[in-house]
N, C-alpha and C. Protein backbone atom coordinates (compact mmCIF):
# COMPACT_ATOMS: atom_id res chain seq x y z
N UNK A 1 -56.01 6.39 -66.91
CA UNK A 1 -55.33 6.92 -65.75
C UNK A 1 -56.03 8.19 -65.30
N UNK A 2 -57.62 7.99 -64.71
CA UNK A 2 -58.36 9.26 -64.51
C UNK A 2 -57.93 9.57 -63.13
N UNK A 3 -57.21 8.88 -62.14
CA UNK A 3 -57.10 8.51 -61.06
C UNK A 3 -55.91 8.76 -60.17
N UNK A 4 -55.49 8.95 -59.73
CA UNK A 4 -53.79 8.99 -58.63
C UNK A 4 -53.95 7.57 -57.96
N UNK A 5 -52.58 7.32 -58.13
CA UNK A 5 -52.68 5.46 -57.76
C UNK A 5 -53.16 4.39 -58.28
N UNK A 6 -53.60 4.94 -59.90
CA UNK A 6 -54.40 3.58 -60.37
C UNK A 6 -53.03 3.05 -61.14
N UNK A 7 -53.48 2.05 -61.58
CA UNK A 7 -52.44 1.70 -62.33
C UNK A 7 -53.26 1.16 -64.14
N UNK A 8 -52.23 1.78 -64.93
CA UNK A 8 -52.59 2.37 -66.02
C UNK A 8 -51.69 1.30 -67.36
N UNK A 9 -51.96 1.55 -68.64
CA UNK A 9 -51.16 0.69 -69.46
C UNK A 9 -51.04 2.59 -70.45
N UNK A 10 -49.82 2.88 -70.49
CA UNK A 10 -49.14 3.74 -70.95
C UNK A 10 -48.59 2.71 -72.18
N UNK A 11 -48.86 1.90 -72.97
CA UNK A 11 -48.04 1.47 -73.88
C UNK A 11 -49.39 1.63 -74.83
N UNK A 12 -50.73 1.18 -74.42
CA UNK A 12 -51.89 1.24 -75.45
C UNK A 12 -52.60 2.59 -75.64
N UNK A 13 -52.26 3.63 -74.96
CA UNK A 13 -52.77 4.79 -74.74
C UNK A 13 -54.41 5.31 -74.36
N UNK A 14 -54.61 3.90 -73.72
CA UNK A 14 -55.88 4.15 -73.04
C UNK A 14 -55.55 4.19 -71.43
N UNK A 15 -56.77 3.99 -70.93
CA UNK A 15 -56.61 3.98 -69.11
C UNK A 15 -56.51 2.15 -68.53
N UNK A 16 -56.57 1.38 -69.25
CA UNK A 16 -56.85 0.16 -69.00
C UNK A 16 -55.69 -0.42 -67.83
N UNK A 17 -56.71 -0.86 -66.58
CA UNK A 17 -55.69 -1.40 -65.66
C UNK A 17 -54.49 -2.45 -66.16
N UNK A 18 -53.02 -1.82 -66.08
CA UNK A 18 -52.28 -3.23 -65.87
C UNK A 18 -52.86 -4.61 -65.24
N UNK A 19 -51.94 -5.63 -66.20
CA UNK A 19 -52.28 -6.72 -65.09
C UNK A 19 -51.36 -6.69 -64.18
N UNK A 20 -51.56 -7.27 -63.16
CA UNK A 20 -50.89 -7.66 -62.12
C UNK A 20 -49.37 -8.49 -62.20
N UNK A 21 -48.79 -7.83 -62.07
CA UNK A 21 -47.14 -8.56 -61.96
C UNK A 21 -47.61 -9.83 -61.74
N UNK A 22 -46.76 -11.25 -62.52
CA UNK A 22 -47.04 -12.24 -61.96
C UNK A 22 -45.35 -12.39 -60.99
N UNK A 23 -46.36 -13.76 -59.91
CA UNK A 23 -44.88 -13.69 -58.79
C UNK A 23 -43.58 -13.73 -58.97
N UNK A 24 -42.85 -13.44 -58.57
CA UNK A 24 -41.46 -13.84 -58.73
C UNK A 24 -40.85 -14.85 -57.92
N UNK A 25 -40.11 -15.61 -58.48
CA UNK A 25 -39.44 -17.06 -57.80
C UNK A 25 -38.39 -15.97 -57.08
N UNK A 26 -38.71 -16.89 -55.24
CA UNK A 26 -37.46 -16.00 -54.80
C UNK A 26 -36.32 -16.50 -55.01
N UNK A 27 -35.10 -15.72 -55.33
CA UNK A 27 -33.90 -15.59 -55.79
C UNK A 27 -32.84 -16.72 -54.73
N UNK A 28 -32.29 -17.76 -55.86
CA UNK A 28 -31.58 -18.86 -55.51
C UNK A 28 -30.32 -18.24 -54.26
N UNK A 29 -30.11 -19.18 -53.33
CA UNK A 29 -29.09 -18.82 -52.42
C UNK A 29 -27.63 -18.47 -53.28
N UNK A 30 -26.66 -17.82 -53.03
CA UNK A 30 -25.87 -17.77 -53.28
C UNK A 30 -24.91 -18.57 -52.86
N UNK A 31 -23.82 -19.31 -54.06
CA UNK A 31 -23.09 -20.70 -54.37
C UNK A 31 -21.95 -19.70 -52.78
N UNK A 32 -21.79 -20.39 -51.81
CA UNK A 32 -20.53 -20.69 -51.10
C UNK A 32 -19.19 -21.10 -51.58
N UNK A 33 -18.36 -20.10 -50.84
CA UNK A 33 -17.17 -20.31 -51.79
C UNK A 33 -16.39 -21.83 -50.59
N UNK A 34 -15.76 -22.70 -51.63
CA UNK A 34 -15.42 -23.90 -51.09
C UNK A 34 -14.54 -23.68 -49.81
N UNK A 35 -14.41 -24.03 -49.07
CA UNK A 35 -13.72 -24.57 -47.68
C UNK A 35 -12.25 -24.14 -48.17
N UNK A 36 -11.64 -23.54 -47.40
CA UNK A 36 -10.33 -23.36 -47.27
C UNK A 36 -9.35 -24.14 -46.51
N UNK A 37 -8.09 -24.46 -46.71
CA UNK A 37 -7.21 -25.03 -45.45
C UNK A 37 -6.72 -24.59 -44.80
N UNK A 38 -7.03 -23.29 -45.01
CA UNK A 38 -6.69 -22.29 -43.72
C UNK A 38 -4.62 -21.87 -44.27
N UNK A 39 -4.71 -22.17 -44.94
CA UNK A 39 -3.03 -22.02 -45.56
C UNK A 39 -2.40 -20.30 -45.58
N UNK A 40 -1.58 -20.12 -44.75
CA UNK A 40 -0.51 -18.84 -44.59
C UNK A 40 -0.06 -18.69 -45.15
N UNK A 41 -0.11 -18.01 -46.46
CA UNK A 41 1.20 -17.72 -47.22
C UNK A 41 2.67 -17.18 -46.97
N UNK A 42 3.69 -17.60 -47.35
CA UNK A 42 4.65 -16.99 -46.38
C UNK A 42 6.18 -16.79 -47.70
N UNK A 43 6.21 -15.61 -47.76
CA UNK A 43 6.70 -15.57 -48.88
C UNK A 43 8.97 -14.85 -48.66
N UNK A 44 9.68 -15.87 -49.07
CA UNK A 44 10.83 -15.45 -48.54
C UNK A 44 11.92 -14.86 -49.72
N UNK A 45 12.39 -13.46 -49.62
CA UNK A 45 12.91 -12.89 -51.09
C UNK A 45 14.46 -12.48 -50.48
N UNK A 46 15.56 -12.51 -50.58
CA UNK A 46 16.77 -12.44 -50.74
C UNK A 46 17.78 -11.82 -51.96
N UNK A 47 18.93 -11.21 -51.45
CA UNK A 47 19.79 -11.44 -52.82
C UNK A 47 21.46 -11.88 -52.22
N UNK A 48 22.04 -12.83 -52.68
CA UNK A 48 23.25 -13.12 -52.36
C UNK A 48 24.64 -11.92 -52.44
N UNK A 49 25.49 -12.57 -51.80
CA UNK A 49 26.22 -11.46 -51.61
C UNK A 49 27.49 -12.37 -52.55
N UNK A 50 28.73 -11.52 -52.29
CA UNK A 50 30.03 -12.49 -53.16
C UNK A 50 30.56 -13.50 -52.83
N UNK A 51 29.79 -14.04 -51.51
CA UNK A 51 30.01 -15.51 -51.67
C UNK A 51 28.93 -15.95 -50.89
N UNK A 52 27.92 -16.81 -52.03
CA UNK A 52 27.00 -17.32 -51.89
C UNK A 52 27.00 -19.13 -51.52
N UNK A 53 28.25 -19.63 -51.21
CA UNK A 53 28.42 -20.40 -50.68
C UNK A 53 28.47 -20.44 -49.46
N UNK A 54 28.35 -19.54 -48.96
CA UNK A 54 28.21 -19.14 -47.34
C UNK A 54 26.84 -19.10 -46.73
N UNK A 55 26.15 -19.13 -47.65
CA UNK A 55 24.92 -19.24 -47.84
C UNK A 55 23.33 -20.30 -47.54
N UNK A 56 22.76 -20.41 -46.16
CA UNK A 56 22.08 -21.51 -46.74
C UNK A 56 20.81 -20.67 -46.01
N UNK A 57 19.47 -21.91 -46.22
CA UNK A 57 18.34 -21.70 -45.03
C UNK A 57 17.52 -22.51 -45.35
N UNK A 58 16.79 -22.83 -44.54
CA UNK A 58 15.75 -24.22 -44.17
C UNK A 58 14.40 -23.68 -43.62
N UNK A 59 13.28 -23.86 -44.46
CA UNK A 59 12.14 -23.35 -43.75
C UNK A 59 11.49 -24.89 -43.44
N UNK A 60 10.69 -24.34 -42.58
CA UNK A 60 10.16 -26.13 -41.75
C UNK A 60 8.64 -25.79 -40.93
N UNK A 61 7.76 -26.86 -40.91
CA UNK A 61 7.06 -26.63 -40.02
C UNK A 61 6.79 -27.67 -39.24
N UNK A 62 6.01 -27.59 -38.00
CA UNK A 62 6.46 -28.56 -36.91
C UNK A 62 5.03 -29.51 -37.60
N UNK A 63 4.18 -29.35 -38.51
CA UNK A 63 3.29 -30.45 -39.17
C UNK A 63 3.19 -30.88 -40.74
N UNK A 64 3.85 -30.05 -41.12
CA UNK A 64 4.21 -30.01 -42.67
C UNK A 64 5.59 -30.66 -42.96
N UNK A 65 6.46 -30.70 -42.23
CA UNK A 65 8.17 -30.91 -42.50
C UNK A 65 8.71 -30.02 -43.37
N UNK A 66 9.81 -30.57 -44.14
CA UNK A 66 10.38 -29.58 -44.82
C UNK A 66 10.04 -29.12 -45.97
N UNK A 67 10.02 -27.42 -46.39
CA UNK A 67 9.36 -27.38 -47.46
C UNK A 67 10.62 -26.77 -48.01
N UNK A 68 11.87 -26.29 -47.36
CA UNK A 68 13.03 -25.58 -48.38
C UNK A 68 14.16 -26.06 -47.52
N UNK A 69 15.31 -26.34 -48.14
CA UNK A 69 16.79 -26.68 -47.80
C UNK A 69 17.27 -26.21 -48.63
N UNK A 70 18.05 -25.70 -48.79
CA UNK A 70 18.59 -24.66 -49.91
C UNK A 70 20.10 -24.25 -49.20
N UNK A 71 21.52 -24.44 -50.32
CA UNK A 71 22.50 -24.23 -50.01
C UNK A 71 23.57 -23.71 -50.98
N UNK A 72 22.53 -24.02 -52.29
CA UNK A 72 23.58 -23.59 -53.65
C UNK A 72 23.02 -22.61 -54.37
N UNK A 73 23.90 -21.28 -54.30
CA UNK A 73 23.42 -19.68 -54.73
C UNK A 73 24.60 -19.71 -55.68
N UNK A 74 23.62 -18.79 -56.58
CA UNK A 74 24.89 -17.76 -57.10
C UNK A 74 25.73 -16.58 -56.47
N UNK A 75 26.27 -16.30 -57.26
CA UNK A 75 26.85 -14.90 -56.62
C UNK A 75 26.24 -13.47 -56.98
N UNK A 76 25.76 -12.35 -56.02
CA UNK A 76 25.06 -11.60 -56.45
C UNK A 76 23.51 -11.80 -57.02
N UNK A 77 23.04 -12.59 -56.43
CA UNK A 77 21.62 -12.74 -57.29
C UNK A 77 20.45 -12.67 -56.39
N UNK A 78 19.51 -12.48 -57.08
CA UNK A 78 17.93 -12.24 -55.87
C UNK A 78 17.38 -13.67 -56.19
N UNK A 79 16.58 -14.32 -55.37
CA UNK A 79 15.98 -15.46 -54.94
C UNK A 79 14.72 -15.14 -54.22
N UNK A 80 13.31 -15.96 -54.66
CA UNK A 80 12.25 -16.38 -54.25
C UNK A 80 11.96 -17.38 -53.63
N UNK A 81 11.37 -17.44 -52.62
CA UNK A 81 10.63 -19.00 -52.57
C UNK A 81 9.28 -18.73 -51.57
N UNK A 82 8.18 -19.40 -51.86
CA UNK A 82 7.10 -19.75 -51.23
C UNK A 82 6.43 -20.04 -50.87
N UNK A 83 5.80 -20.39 -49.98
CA UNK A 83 5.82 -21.43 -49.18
C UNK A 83 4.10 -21.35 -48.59
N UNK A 84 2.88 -22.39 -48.08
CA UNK A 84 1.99 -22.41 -47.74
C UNK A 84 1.81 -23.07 -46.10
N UNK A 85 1.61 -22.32 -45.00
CA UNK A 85 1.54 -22.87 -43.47
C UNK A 85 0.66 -22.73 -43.30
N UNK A 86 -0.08 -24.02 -42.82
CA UNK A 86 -1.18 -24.08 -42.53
C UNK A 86 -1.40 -23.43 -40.90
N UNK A 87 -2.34 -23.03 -41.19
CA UNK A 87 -2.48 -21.75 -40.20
C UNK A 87 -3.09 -22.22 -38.21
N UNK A 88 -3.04 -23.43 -38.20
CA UNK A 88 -2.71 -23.80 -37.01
C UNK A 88 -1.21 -25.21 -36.62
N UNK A 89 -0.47 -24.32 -37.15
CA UNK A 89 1.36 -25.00 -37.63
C UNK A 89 1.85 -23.88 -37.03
N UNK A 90 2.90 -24.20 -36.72
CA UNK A 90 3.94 -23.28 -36.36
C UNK A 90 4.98 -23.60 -37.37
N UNK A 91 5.67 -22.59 -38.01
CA UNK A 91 6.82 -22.43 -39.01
C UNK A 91 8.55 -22.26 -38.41
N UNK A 92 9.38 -21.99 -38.75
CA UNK A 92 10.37 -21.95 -38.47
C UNK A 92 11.37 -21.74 -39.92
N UNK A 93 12.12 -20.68 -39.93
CA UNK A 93 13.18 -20.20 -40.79
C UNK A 93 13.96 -20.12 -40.21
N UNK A 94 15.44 -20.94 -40.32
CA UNK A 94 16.88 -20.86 -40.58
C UNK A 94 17.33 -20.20 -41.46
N UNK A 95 18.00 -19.05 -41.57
CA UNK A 95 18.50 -18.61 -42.50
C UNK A 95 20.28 -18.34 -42.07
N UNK A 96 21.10 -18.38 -42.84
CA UNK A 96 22.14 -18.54 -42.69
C UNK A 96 23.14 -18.02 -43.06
N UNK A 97 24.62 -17.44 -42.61
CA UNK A 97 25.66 -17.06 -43.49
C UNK A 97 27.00 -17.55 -42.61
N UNK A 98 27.51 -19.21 -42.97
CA UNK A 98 28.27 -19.48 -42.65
C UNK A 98 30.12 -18.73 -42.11
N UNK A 99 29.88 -17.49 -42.47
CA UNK A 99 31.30 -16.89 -42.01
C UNK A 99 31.04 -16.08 -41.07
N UNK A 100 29.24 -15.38 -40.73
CA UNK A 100 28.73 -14.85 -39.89
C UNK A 100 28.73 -13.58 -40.34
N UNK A 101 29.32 -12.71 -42.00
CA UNK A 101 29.45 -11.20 -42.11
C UNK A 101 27.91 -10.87 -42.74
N UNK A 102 27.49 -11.64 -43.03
CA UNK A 102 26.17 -11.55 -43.89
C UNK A 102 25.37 -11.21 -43.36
């Protein structure tokens, strides 16, 4: 390395030119993540009141049909449900409290 810019082997402790990098394979495409259905998540959380028989709701979509009918609660309790709309659907939730105080 008598030189600026040469290129040198620092491992044998002489000046002897490196060899030359051999090529490198250019780097594989990256894997695509699979196709989606385009699906909305749509997530519906509640808790009943003291009379959960008063109680209903219906989620629906105008290409999916029905994905919840639901009419039998407890009393006092929290409830999940969830649901996937495909994202050129239109949805629709009924939700309900038959005495109207709810």
């Amino acid at each position: 390395c008598d030189s600026w810019n040469s290129n040198g082997s620092f491992c044998d402790g002489g000046s002897n030119p490196a060899p030359a990098p051999a090529p490198q394979p250019a780097p594989a495409p990256a894997p695509q993540p699979a196709p989606t259905t385009g699906c909305v998540p749509l997530a519906l959380e509640f808790k009943t009141d003291d009379y959960p028989e008063e109680t209903s709701f219906v989620i629906s979509s105008s290409k999916q049909g029905i994905f919840y009918d639901e009419n039998t609660f407890r009393a006092n309790r929290g409830y999940s449900y969830d649901a996937c709309i495909e994202s050129n659907d239109c949805a629709t939730l009924r939700f309900e409290d038959a005495y109207g105080d709810g």
